[in-house]
Protein backbone atom coordinates (compact mmCIF):
# COMPACT_ATOMS: atom_id res chain seq x y z
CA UNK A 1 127.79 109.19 52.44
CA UNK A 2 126.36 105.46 52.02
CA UNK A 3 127.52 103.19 55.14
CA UNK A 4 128.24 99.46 55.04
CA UNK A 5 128.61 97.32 58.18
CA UNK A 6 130.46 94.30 58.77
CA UNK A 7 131.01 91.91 60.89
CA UNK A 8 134.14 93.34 62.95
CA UNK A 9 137.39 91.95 63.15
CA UNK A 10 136.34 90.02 59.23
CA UNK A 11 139.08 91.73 57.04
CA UNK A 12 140.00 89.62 53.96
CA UNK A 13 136.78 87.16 55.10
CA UNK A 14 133.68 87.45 52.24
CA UNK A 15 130.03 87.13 53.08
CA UNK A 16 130.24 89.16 56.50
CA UNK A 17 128.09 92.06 55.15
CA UNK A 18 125.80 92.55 57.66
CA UNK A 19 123.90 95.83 57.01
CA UNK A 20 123.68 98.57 54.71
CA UNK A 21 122.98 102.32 55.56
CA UNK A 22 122.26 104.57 53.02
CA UNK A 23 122.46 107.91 55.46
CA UNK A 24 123.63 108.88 59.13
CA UNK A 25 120.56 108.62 60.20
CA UNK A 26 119.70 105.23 59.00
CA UNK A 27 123.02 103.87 60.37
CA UNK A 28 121.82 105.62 63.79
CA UNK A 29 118.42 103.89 63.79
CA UNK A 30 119.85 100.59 62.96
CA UNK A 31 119.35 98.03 66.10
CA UNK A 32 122.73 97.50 66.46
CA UNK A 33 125.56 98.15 68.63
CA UNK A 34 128.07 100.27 66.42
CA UNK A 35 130.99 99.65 68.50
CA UNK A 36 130.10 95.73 67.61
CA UNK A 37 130.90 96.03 63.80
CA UNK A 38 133.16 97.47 61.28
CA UNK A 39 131.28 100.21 59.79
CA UNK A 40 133.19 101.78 56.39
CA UNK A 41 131.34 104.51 54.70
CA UNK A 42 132.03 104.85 50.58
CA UNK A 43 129.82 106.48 47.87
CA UNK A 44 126.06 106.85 47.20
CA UNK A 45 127.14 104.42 43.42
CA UNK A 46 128.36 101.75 45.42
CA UNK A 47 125.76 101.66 47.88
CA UNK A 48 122.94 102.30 45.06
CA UNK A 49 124.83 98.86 43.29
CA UNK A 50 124.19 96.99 46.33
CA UNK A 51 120.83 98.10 47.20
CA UNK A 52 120.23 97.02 43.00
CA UNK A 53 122.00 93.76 43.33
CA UNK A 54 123.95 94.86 40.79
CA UNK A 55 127.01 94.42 42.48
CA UNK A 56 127.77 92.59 45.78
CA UNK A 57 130.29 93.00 48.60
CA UNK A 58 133.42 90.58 48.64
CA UNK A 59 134.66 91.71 51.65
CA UNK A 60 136.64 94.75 53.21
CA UNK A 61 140.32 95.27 53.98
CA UNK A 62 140.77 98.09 56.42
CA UNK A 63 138.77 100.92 54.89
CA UNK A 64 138.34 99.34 51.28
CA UNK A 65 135.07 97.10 50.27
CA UNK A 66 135.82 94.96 47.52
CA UNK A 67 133.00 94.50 44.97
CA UNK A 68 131.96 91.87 42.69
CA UNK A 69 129.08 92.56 39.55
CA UNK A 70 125.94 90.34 39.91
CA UNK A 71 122.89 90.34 37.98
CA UNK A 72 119.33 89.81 40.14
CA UNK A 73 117.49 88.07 37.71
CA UNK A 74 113.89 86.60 38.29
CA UNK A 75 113.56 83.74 34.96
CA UNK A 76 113.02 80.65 34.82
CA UNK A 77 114.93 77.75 36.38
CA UNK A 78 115.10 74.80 33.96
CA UNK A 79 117.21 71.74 35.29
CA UNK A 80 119.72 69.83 32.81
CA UNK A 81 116.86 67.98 31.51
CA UNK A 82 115.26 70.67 30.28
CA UNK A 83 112.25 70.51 33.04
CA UNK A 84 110.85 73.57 34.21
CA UNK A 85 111.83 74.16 38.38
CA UNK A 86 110.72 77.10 38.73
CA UNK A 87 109.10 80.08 37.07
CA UNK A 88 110.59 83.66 37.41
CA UNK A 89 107.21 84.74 38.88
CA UNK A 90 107.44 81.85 41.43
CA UNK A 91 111.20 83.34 42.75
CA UNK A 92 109.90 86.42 42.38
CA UNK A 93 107.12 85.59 44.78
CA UNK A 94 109.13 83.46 47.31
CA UNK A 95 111.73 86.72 47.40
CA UNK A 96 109.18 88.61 48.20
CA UNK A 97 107.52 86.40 50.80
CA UNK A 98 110.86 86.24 52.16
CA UNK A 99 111.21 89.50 52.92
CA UNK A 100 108.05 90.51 53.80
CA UNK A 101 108.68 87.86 56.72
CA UNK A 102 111.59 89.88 57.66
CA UNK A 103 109.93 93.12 57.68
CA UNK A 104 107.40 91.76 59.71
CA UNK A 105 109.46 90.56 62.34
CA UNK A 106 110.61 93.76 62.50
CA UNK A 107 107.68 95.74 62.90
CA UNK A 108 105.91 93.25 65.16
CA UNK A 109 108.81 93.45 67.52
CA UNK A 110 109.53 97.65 67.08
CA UNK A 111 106.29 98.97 67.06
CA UNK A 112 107.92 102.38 68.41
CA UNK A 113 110.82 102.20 66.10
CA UNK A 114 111.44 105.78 64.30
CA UNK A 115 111.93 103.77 61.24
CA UNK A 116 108.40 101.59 61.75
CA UNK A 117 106.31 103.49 59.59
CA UNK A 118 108.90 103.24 56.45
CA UNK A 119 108.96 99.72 56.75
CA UNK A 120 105.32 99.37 57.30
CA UNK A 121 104.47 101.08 54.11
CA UNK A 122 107.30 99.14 52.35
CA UNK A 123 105.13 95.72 53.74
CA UNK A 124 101.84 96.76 52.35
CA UNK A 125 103.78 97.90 48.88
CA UNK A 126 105.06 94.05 48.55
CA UNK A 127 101.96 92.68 49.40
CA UNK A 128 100.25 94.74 47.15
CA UNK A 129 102.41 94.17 43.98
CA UNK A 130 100.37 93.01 41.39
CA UNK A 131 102.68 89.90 40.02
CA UNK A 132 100.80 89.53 36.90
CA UNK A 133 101.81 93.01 35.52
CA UNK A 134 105.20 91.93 35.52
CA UNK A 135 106.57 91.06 32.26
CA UNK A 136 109.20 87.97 32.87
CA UNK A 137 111.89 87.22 32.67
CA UNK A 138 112.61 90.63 34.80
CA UNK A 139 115.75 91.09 34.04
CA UNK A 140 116.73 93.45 37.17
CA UNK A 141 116.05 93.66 40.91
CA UNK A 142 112.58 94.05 42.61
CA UNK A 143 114.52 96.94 43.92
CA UNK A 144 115.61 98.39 40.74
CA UNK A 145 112.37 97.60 39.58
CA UNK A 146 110.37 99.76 41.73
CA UNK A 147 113.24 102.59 41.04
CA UNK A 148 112.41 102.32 37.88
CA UNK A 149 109.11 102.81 38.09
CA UNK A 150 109.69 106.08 41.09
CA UNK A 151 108.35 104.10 43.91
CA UNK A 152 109.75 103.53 47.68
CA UNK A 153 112.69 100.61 46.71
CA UNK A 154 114.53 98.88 49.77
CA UNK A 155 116.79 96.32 50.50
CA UNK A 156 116.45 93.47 52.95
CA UNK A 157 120.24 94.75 54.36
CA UNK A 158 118.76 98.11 55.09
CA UNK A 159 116.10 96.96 57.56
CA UNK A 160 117.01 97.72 61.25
């Protein structure tokens, strides 16, 4: 069973996702204080959706998430005047400078964390993504992506 973890006392309020948990044992090496948050278990699909951006979480009422399809998409951003803001590699690349900042927070500050080495290896596989092999616009999620092709894939929500 996938685990989800909200913000407690945040029924009925959307955008108070806080973490995602794909097993026990992730939800036990999260840094968090359980008794802190709402924590709702549902299926391996929904969590899989998430982790994919292919759906996102609403919000929860009691025990039920409420879900909402999304498409990650990394193409280009053209304004109303038809001027090129941004390429799809360029997102790309900021997402993944984004997170890599995250990850390295992390593993700066939990050297000793069960869950370091994971994480560690996730770092050097962003890093070493070759953006130029990337045909755009990639239509899907890094995270899907690197399903797709049978390599490690995790989500930002999923670091401790």
């Amino acid at each position: 069973m996938a685990y989800f973890i909200f913000t407690k006392n945040k029924d009925n309020i959307e955008g108070n996702l806080y973490k995602i948990a794909e097993t026990e044992s992730d939800l036990n090496n999260l840094n968090i204080l359980k008794s802190d948050y709402t924590i709702i278990q549902d299926s391996q699909e929904n969590f899989n959706d998430v982790k994919f951006f292919k759906k996102r979480v609403k919000f929860y009422n009691d025990n039920i998430i409420s879900y909402e399809n999304i498409s990650e998409l990394f193409e280009d951003q053209i304004n109303k005047n038809n001027t090129l803001i941004l390429t799809g590699k360029d997102k790309l690349k900021n997402y993944i400078n984004s997170f890599t900042n995250q990850i390295k927070y992390f593993t700066d500050n939990n050297p000793n964390h069960s869950l370091f080495n994971r994480w560690n290896d996730y770092y050097n596989q962003l890093n070493n993504l070759d953006l130029n092999s990337i045909t755009y616009p990639l239509n899907k999620s890094l995270e899907q992506y690197f399903n797709d092709l049978n390599q490690p894939s995790l989500n930002p929500l999923q670091l401790p």
